[in-house]
PDB file of N, CA and C in Angstrom:
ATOM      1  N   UNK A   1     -91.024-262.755 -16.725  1.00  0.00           N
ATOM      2  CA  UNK A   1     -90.975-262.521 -18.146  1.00  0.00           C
ATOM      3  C   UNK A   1     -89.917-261.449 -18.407  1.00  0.00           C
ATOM      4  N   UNK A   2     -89.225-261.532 -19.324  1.00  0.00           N
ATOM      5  CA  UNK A   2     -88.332-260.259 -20.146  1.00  0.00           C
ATOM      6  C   UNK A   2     -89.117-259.640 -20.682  1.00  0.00           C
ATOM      7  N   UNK A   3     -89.341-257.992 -21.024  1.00  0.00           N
ATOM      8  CA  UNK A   3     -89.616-257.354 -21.859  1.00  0.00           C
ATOM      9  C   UNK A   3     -88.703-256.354 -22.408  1.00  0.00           C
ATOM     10  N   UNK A   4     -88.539-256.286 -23.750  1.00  0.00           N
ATOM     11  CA  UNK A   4     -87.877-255.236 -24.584  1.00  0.00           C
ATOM     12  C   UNK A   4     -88.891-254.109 -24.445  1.00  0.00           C
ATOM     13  N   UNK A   5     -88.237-252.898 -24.185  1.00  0.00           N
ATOM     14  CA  UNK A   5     -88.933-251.826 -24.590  1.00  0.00           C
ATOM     15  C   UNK A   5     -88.112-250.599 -25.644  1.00  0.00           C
ATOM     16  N   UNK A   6     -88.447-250.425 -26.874  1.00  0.00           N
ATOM     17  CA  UNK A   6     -87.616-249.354 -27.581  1.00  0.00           C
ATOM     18  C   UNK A   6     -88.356-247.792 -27.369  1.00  0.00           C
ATOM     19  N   UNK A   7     -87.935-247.085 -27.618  1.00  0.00           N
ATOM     20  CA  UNK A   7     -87.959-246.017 -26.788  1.00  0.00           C
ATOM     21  C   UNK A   7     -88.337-246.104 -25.198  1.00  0.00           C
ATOM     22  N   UNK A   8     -87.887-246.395 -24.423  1.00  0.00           N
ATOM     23  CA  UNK A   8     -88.691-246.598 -23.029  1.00  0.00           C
ATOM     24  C   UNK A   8     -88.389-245.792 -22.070  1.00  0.00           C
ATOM     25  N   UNK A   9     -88.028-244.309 -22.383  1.00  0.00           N
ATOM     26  CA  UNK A   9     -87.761-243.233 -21.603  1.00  0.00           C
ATOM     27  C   UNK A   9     -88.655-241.904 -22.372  1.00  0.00           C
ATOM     28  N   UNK A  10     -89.246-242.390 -23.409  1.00  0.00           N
ATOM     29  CA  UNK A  10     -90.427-241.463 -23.843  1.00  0.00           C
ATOM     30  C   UNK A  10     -91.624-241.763 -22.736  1.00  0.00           C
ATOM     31  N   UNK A  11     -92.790-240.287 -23.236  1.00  0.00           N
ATOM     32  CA  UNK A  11     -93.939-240.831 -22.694  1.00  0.00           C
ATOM     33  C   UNK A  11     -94.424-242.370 -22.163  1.00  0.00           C
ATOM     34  N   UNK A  12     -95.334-242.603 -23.254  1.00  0.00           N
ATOM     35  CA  UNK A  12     -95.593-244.069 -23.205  1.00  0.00           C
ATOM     36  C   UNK A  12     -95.111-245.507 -22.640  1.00  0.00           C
ATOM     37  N   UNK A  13     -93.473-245.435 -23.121  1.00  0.00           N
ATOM     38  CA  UNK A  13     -92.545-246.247 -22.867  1.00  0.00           C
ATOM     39  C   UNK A  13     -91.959-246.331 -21.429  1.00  0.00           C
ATOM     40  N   UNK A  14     -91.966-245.453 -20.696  1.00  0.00           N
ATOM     41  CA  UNK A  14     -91.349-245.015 -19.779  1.00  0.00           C
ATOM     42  C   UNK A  14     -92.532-245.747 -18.668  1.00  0.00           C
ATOM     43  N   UNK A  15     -93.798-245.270 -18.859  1.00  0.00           N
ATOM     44  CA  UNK A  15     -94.849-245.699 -18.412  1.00  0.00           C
ATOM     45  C   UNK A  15     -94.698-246.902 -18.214  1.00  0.00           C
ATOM     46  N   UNK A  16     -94.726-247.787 -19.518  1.00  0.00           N
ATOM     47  CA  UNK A  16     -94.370-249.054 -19.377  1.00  0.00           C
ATOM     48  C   UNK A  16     -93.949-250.125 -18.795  1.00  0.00           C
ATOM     49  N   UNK A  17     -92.445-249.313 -18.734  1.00  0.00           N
ATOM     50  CA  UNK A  17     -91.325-249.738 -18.267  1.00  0.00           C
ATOM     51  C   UNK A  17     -91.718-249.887 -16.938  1.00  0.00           C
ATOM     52  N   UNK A  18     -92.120-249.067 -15.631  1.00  0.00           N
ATOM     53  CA  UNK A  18     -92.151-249.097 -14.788  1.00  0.00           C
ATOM     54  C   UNK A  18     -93.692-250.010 -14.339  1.00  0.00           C
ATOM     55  N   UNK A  19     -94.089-249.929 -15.393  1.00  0.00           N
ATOM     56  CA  UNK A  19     -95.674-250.748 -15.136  1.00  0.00           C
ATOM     57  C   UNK A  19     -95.176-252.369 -14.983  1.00  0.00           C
ATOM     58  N   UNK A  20     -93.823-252.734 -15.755  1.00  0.00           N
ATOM     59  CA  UNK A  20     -93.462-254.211 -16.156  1.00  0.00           C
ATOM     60  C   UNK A  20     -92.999-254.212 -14.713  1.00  0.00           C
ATOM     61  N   UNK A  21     -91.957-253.246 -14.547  1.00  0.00           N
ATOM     62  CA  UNK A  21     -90.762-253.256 -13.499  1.00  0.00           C
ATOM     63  C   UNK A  21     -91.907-253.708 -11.939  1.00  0.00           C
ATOM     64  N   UNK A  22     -92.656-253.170 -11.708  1.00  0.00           N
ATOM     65  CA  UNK A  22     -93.709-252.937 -10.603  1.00  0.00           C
ATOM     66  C   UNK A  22     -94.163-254.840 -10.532  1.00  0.00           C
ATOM     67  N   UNK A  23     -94.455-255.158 -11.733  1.00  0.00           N
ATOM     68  CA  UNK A  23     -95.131-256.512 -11.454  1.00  0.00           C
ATOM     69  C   UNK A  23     -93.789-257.497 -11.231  1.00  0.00           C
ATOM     70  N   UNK A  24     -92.628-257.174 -11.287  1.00  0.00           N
ATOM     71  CA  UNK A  24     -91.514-258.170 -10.900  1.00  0.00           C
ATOM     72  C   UNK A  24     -90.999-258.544 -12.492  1.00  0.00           C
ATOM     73  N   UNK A  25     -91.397-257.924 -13.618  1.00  0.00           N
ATOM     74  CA  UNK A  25     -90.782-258.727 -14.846  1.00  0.00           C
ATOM     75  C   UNK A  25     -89.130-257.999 -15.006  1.00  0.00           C
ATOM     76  N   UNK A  26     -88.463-258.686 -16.160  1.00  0.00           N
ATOM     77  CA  UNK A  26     -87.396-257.885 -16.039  1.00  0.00           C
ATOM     78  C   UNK A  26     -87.294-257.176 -17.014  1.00  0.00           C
ATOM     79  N   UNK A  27     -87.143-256.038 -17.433  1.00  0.00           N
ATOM     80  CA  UNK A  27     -87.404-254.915 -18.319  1.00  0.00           C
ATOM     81  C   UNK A  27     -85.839-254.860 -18.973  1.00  0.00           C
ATOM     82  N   UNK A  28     -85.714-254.441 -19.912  1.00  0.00           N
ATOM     83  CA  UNK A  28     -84.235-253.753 -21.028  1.00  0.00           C
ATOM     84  C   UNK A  28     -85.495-252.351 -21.814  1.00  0.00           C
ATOM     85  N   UNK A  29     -84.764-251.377 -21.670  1.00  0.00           N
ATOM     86  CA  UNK A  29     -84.717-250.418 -22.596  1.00  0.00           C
ATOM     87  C   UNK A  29     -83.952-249.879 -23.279  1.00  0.00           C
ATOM     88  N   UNK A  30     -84.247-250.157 -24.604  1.00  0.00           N
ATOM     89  CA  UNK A  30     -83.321-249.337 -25.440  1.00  0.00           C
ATOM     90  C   UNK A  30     -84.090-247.688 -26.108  1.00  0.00           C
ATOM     91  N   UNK A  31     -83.026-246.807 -25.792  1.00  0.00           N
ATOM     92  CA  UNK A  31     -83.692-245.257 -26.197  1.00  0.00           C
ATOM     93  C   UNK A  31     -82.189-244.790 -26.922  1.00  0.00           C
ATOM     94  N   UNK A  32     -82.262-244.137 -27.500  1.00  0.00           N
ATOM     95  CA  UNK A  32     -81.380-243.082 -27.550  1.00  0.00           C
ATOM     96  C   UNK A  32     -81.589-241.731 -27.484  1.00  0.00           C
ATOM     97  N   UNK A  33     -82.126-241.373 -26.369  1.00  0.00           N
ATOM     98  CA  UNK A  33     -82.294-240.368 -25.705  1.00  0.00           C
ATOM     99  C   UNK A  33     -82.571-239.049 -26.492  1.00  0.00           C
ATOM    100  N   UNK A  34     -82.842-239.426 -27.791  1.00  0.00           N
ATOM    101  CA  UNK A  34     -83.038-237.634 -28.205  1.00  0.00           C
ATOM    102  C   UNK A  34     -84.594-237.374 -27.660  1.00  0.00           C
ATOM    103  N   UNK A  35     -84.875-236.089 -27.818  1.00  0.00           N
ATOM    104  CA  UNK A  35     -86.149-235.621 -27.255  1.00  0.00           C
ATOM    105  C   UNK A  35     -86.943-235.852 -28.693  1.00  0.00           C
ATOM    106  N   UNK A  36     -88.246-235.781 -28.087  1.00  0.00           N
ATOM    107  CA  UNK A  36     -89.739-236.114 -29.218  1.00  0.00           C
ATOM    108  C   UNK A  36     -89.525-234.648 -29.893  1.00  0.00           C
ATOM    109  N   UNK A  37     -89.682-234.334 -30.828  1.00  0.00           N
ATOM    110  CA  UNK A  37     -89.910-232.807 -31.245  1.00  0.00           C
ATOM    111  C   UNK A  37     -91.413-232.682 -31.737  1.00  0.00           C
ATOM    112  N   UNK A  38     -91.707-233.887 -31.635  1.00  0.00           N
ATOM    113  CA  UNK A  38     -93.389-234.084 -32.281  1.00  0.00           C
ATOM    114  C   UNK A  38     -94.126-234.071 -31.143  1.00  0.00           C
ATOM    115  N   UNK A  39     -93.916-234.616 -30.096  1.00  0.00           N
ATOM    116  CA  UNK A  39     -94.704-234.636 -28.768  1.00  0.00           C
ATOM    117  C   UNK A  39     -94.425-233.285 -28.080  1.00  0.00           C
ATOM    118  N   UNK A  40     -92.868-232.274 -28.279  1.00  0.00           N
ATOM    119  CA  UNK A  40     -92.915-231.767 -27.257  1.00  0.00           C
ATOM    120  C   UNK A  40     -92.317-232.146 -25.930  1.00  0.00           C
ATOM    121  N   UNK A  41     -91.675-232.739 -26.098  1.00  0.00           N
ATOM    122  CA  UNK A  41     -90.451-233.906 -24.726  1.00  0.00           C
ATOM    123  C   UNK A  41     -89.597-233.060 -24.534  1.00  0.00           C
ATOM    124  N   UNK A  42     -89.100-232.237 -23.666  1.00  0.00           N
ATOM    125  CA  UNK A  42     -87.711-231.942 -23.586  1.00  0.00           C
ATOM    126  C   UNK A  42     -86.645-232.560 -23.469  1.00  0.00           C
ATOM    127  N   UNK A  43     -85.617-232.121 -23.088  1.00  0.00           N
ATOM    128  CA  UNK A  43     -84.274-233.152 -22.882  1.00  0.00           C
ATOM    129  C   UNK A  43     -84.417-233.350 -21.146  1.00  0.00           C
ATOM    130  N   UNK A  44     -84.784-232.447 -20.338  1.00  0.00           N
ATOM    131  CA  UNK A  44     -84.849-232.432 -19.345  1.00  0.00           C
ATOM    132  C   UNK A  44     -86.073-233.286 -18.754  1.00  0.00           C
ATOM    133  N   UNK A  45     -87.012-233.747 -19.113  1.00  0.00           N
ATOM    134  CA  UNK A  45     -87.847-234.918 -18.814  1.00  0.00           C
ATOM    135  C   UNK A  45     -87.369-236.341 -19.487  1.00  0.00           C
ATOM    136  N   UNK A  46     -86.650-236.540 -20.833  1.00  0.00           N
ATOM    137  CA  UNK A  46     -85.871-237.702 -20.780  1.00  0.00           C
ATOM    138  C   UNK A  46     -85.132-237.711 -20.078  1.00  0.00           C
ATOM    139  N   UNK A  47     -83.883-236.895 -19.379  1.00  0.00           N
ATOM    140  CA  UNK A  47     -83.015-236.766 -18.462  1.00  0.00           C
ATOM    141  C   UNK A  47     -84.047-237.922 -17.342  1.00  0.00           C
ATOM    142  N   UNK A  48     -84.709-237.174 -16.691  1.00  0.00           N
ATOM    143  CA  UNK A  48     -85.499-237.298 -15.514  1.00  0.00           C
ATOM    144  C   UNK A  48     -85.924-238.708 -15.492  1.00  0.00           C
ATOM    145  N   UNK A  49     -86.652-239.443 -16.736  1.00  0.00           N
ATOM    146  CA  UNK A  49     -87.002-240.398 -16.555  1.00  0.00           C
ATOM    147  C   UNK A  49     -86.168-241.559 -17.020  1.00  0.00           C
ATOM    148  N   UNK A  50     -84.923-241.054 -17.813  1.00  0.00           N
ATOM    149  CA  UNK A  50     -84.117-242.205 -17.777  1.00  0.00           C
ATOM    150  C   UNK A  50     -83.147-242.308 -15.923  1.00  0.00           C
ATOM    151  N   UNK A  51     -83.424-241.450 -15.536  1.00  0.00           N
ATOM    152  CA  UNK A  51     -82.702-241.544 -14.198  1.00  0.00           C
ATOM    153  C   UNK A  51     -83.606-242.221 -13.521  1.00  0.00           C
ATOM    154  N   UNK A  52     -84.628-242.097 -13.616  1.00  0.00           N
ATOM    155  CA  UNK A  52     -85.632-242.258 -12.625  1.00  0.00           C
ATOM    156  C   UNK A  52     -86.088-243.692 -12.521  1.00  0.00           C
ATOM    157  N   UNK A  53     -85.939-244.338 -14.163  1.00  0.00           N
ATOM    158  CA  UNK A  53     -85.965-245.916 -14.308  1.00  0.00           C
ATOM    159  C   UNK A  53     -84.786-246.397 -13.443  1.00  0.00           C
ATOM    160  N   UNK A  54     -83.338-246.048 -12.961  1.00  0.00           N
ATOM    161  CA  UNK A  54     -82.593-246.597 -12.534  1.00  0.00           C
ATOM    162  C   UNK A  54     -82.947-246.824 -11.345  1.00  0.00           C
ATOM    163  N   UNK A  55     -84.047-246.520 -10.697  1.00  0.00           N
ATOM    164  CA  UNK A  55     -83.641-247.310  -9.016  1.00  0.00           C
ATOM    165  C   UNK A  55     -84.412-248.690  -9.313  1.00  0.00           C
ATOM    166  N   UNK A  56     -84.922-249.013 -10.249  1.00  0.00           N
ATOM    167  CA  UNK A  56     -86.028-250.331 -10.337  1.00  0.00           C
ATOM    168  C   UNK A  56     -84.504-250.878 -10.529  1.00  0.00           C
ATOM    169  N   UNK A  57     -84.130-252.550  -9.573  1.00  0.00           N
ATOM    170  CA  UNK A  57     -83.201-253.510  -9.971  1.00  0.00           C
ATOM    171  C   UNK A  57     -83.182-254.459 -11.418  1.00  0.00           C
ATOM    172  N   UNK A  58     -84.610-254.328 -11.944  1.00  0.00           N
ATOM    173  CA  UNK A  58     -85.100-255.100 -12.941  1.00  0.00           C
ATOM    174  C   UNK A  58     -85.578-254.445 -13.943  1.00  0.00           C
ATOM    175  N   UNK A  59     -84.711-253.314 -14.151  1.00  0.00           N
ATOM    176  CA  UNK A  59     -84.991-252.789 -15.456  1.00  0.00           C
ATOM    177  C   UNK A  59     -83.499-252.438 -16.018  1.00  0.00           C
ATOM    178  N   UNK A  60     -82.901-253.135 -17.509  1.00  0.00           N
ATOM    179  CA  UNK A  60     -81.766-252.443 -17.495  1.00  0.00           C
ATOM    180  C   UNK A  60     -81.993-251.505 -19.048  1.00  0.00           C
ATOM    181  N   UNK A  61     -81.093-250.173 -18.485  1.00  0.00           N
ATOM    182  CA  UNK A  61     -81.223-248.910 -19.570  1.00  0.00           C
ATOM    183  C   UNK A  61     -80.308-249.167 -20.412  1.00  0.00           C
ATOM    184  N   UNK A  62     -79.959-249.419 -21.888  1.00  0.00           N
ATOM    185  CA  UNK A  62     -79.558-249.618 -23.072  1.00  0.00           C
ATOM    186  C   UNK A  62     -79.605-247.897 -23.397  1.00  0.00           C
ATOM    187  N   UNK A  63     -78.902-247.188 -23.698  1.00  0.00           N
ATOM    188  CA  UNK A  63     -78.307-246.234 -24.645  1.00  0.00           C
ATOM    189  C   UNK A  63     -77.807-246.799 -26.431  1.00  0.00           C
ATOM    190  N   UNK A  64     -79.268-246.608 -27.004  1.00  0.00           N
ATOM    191  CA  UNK A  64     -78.550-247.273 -28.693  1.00  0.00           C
ATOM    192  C   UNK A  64     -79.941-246.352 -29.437  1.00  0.00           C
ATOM    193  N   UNK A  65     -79.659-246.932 -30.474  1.00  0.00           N
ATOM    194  CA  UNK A  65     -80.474-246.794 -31.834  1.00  0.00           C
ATOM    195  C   UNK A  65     -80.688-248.027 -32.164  1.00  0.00           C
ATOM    196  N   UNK A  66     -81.897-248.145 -32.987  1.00  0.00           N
ATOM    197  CA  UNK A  66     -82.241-249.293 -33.892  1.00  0.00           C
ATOM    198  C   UNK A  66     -81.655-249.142 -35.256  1.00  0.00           C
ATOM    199  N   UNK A  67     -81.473-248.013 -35.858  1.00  0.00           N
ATOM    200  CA  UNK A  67     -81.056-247.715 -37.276  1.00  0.00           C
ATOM    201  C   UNK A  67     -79.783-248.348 -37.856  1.00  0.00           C
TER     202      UNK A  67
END
């Protein structure tokens, strides 16, 4: 299966992402990387977990906006 994920280097999303990636689906995330100011996210844990999605082969990271 494909899955879209938008934000998918936040909390939740990120989770996700690697939950899809793990069962063999093929993942796209689109984020644009600013930090949550409502959650409390730094830049340095999006850093971390948009890097961290890159070793899965079946997930690809999109840098965009929806707006």
């Amino acid at each position: 299966m494909r899955i879209l994920i938008t934000g998918g280097v936040g909390l939740v999303g990120s989770h996700c992402a690697e939950h899809f990636a793990l069962k063999g689906d093929d993942v796209v995330i689109l984020d644009n990387l600013m930090r949550s100011k409502i959650f409390g996210y730094d830049q340095k844990s999006v850093e971390f977990n948009w890097n961290y999605l890159a070793k899965y082969n079946n997930v690809n990271r999109i840098k965009g906006d929806v707006r």
